[in-house]
Protein backbone atom coordinates (compact mmCIF):
# COMPACT_ATOMS: atom_id res chain seq x y z
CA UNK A 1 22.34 93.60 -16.44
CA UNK A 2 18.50 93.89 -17.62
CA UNK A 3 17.96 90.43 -18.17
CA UNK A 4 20.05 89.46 -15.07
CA UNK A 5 17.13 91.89 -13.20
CA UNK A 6 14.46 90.29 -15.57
CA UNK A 7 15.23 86.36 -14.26
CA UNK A 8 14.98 88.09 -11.10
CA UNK A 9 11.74 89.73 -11.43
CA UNK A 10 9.88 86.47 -11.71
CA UNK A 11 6.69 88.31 -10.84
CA UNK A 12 7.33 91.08 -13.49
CA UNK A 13 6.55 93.90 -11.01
CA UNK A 14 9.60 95.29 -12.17
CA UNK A 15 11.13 95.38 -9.09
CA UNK A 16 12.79 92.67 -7.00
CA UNK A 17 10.73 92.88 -3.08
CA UNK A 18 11.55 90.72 -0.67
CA UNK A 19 10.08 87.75 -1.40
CA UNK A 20 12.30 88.21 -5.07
CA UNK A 21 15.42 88.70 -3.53
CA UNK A 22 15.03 86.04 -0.79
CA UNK A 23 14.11 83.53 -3.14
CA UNK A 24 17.21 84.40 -5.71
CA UNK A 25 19.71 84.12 -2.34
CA UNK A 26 17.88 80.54 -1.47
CA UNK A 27 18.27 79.59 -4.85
CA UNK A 28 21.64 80.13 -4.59
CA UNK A 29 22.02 78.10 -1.64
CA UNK A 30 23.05 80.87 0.75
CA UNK A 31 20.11 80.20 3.10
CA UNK A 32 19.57 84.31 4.60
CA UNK A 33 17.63 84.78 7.40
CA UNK A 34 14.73 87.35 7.16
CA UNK A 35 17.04 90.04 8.69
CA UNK A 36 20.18 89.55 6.29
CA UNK A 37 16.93 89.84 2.90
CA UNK A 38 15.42 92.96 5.04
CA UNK A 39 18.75 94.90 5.70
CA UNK A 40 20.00 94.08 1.93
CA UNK A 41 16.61 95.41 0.34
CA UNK A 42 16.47 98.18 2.32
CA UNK A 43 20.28 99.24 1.72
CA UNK A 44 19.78 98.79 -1.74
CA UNK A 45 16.54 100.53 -1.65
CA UNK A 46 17.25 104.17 -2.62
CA UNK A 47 14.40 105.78 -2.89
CA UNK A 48 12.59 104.07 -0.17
CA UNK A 49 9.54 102.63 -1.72
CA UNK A 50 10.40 98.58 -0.38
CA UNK A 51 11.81 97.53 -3.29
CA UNK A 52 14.83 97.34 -5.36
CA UNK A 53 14.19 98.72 -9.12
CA UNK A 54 16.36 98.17 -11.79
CA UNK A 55 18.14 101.80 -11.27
CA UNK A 56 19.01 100.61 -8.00
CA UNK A 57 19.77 97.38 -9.02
């Protein structure tokens, strides 16, 4: 699971923001609209701070 979040973190903040988890979901080829990346970060985002941390990952 860490280096799953790792080739995620390409910035090595580590934690995945938007701009990390849109790009993984493009990359994919699932195409999200900002909406579908905002309401998945901030679901996933447990302790409220914008961003999805490995914990919560």
């Amino acid at each position: 699971m860490r280096q799953v979040f790792e080739s995620l973190d390409r910035d090595r903040k580590g934690s995945l923001d938007f701009d990390s988890v849109y790009d993984c979901l493009n990359s994919l080829g699932l195409q999200p609209d900002r909406g579908q990346v905002e309401s998945l970060v901030k679901k996933y985002d447990i302790d409220g701070d914008g961003s999805i941390g490995y914990e919560e990952f």
